[in-house]
Protein backbone atom coordinates (compact mmCIF):
# COMPACT_ATOMS: atom_id res chain seq x y z
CA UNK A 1 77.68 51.70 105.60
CA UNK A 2 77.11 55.19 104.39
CA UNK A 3 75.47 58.63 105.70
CA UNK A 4 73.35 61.15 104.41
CA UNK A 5 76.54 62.63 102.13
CA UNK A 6 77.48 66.23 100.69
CA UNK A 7 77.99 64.19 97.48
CA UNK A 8 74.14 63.06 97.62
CA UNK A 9 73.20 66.64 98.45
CA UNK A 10 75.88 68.00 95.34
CA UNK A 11 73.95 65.58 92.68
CA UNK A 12 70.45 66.03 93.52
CA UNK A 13 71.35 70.36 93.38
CA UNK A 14 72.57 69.19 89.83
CA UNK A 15 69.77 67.41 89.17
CA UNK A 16 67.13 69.98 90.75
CA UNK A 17 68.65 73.27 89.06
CA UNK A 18 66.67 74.18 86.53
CA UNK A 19 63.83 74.02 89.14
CA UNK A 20 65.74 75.94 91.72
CA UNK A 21 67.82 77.98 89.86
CA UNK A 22 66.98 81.44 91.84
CA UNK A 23 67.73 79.44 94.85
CA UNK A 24 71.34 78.02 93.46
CA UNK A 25 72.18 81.71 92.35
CA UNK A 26 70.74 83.55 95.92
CA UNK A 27 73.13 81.03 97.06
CA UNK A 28 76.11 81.74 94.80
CA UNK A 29 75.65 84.81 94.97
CA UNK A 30 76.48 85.28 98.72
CA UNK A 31 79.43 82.85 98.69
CA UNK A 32 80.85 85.41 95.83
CA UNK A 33 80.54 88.43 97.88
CA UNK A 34 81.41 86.85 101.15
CA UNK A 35 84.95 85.55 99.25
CA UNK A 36 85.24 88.90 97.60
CA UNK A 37 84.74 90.73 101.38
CA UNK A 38 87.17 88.27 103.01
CA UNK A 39 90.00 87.97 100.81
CA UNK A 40 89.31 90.62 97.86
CA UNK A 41 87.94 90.86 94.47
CA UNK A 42 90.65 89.52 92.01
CA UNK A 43 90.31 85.50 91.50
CA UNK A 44 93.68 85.57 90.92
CA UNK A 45 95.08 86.18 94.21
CA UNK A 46 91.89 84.90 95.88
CA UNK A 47 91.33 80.84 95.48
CA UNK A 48 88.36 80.60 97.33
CA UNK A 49 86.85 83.61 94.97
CA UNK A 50 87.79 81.45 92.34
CA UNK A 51 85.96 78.55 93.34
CA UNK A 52 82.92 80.06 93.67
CA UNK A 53 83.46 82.13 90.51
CA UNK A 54 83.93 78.37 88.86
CA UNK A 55 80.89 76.48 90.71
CA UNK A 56 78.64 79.71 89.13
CA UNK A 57 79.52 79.14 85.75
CA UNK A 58 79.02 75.62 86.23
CA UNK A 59 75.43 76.78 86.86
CA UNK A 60 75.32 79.01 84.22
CA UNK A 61 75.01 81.94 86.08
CA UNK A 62 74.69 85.28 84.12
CA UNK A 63 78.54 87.14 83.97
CA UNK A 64 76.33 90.08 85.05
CA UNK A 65 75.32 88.35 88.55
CA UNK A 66 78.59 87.08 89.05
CA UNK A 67 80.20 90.79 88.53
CA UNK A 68 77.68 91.86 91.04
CA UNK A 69 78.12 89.69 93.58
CA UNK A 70 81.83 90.09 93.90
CA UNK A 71 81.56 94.32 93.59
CA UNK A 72 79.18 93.89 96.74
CA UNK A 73 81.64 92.54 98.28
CA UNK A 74 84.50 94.65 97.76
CA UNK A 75 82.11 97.23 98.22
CA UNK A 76 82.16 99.04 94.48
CA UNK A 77 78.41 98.33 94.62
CA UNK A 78 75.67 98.75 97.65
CA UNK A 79 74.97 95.56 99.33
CA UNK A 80 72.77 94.01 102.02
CA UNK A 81 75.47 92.98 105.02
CA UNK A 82 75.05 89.31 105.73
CA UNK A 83 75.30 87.52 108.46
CA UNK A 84 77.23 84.09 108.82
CA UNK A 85 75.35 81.95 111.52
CA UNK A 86 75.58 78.47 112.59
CA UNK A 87 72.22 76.55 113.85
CA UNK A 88 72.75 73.30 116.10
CA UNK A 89 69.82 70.93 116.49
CA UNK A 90 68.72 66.97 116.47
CA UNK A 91 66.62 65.42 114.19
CA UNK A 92 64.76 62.01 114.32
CA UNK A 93 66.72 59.03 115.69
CA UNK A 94 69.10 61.87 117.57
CA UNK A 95 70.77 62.56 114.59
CA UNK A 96 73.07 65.66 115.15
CA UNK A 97 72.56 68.24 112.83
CA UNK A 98 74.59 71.44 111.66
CA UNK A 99 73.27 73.86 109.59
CA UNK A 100 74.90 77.16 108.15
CA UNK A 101 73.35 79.95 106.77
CA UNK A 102 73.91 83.29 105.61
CA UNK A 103 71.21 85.90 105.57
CA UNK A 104 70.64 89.63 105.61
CA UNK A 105 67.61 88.78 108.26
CA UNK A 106 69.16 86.94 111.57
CA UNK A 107 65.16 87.11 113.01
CA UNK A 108 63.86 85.37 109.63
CA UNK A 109 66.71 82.79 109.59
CA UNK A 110 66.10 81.59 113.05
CA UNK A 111 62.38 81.49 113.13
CA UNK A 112 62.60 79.34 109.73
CA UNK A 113 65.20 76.98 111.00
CA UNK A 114 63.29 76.58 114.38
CA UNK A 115 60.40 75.63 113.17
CA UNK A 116 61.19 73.32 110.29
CA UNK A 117 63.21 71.26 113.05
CA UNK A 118 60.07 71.31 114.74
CA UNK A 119 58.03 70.30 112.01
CA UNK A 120 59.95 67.50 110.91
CA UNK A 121 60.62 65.64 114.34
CA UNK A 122 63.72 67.63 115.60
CA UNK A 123 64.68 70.20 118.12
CA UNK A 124 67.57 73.00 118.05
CA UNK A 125 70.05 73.08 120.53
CA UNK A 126 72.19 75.25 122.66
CA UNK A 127 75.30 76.30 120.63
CA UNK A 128 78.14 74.56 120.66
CA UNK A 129 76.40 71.41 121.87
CA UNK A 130 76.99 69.15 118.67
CA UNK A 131 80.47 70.84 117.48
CA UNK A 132 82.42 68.46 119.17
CA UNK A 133 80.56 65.53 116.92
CA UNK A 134 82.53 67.15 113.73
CA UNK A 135 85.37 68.50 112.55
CA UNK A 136 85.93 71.90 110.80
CA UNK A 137 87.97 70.48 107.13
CA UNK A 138 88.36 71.80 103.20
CA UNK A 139 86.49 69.29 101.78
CA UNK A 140 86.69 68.44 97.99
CA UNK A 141 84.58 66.13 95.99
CA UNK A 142 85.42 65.29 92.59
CA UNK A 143 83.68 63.34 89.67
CA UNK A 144 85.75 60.60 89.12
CA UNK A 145 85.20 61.02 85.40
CA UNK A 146 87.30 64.52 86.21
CA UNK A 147 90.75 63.24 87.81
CA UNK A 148 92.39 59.49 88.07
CA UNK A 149 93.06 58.69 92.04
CA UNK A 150 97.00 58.93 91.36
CA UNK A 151 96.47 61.94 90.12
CA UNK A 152 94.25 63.36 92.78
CA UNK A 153 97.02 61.51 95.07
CA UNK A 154 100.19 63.57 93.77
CA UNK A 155 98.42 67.27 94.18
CA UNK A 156 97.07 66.08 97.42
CA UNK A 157 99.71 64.71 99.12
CA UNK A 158 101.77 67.99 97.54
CA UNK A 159 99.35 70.46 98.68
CA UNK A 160 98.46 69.71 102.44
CA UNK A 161 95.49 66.82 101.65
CA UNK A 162 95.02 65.18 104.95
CA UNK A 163 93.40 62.65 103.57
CA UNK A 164 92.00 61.21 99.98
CA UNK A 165 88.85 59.10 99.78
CA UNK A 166 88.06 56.97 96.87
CA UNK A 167 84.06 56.71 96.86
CA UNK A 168 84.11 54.65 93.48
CA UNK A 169 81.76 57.67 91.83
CA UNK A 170 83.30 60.49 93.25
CA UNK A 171 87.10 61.48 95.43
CA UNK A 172 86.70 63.34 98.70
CA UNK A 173 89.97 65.30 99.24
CA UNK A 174 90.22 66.59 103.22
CA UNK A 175 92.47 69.15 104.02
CA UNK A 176 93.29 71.30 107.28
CA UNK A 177 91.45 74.63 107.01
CA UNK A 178 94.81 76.16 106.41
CA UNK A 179 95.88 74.34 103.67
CA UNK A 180 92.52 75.36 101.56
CA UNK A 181 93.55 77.86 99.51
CA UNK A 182 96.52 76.50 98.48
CA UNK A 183 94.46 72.66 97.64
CA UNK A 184 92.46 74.66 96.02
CA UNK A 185 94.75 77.03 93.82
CA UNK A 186 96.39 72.97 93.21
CA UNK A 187 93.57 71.48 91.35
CA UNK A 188 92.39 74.51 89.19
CA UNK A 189 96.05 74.57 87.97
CA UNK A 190 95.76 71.30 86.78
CA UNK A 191 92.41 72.30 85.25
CA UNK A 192 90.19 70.20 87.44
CA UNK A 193 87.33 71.71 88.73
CA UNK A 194 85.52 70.17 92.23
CA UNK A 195 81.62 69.43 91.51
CA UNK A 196 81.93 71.30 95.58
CA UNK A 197 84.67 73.16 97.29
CA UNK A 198 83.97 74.43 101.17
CA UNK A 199 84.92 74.50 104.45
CA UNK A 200 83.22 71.72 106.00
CA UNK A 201 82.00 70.42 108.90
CA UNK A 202 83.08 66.36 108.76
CA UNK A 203 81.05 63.96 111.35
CA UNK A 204 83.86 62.04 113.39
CA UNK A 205 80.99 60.16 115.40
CA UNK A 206 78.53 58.79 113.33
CA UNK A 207 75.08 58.12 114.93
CA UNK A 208 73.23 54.33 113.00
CA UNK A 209 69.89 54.20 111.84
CA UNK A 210 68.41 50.85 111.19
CA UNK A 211 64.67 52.15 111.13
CA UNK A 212 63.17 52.97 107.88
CA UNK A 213 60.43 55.89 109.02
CA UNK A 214 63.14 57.33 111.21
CA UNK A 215 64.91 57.44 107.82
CA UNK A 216 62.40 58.85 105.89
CA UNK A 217 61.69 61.86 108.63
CA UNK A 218 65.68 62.47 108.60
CA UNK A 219 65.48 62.76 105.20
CA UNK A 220 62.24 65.69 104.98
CA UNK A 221 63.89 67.55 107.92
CA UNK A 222 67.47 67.23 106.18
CA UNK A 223 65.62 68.44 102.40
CA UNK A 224 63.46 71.13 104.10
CA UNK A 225 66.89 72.86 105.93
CA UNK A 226 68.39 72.49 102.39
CA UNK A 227 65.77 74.65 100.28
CA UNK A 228 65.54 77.67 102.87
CA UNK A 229 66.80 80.51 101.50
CA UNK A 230 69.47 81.76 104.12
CA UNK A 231 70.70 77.99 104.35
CA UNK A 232 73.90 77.70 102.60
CA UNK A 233 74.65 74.19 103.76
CA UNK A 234 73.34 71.49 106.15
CA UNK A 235 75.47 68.25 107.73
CA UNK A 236 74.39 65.20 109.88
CA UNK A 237 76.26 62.80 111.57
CA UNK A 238 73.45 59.95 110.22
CA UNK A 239 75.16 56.22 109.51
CA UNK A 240 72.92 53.86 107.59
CA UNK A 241 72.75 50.35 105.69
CA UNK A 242 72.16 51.53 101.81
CA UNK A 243 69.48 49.24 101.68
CA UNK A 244 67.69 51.25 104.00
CA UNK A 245 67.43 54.25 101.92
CA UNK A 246 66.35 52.30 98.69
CA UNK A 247 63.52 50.93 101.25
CA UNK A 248 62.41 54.35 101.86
């Protein structure tokens, strides 16, 4: 059984970003400057700066933009102030749904997010009302063409991983919130770089689908959330048969 995974979501970003490339550098760009605010503007003493810094030259995002973003953040440059906020809501089949976004527009971001739950089968709810379906984890996923497992294995177990999941194609690494930066600072010392690095919110109860159309509704409310603007990331708590999705 499998869900509707971060790893799925990583690839088809890979695959869609020449298409989308404004929207994977609006994106970028406010994960830079919100590092940069938090913990500072040198990489070097700031892990989760590097990340990003890493996952936007992965996308080869201009050294320019990348400057920018970070000197909005420490505040060498004039910036828009965003706003971190966290949407609740179910879609088809009562799958729970968590979506993040940042945004300079808190009025904009929730009449978007409203309404494409609305369009797509789903309905938001009252905050805090799903929360308890996930768990708040660094989350790591790695090509497996990038790291061996007993490799992955020795950092991790090292470096505060919680837990080290071999998905054939890819490792997840999960690691207490606390133990981020230092996972983090781990692997780029041993020069391997996570296709995506985040905080994460990780399903604990995962809600089956055996219906193909509820699928397929999941899937345009889940790929709708993901191209807004202000969304930064979305994650469901969907379980499914893989033949189901290669039916829809």
């Amino acid at each position: 059984m499998s869900g509707h995974s971060k790893w799925a979501t990583t690839k088809r970003h890979k695959a869609a970003i020449d298409a989308k490339r404004g929207k994977i550098f609006s994106a970028i760009s406010k994960d830079l400057t919100l590092a940069a605010r938090n913990g500072g503007g040198d990489p070097e003493f700031n892990p989760r700066l590097r990340t990003y810094i890493a996952k936007a030259k992965t996308a080869n995002m201009p050294a320019d933009n990348i400057d920018r973003a970070i000197k909005k953040g420490t505040g060498e440059l004039p910036g828009v102030e965003y706003l971190e906020l966290l949407y609740e809501g179910y879609g088809p089949g009562a799958i729970g749904i968590i979506v993040e976004v940042t945004t300079d527009n808190k009025n904009r971001a929730a009449s978007e997010v409203r309404s494409t739950f609305s369009k797509y089968g789903g309905n938001l709810a009252q905050p805090g009302a799903l929360q308890h379906f996930f768990t708040r984890q660094g989350q790591f996923l790695i090509d497996a063409t990038k790291a061996t497992e007993d490799q992955l294995m020795e950092i991790g177990l090292e470096n505060g991983a919680e837990d080290i999941i071999n998905n054939e194609d890819h490792f997840e690494l999960r690691c207490d919130l606390a133990d981020f930066d230092a996972l983090s600072t781990a692997l780029d010392k041993a020069g391997i770089q996570p296709d995506s690095a985040e905080l994460a919110y990780i399903p604990g109860t995962l809600t089956p689908l055996d219906d193909k159309d509820t699928f397929r509704k999941l899937l345009r409310l889940l790929n709708t959330l993901e191209e807004l603007d202000d969304v930064q990331n979305v994650y469901d708590n969907s379980e499914f048969d893989d033949a189901l999705a290669e039916e829809a």
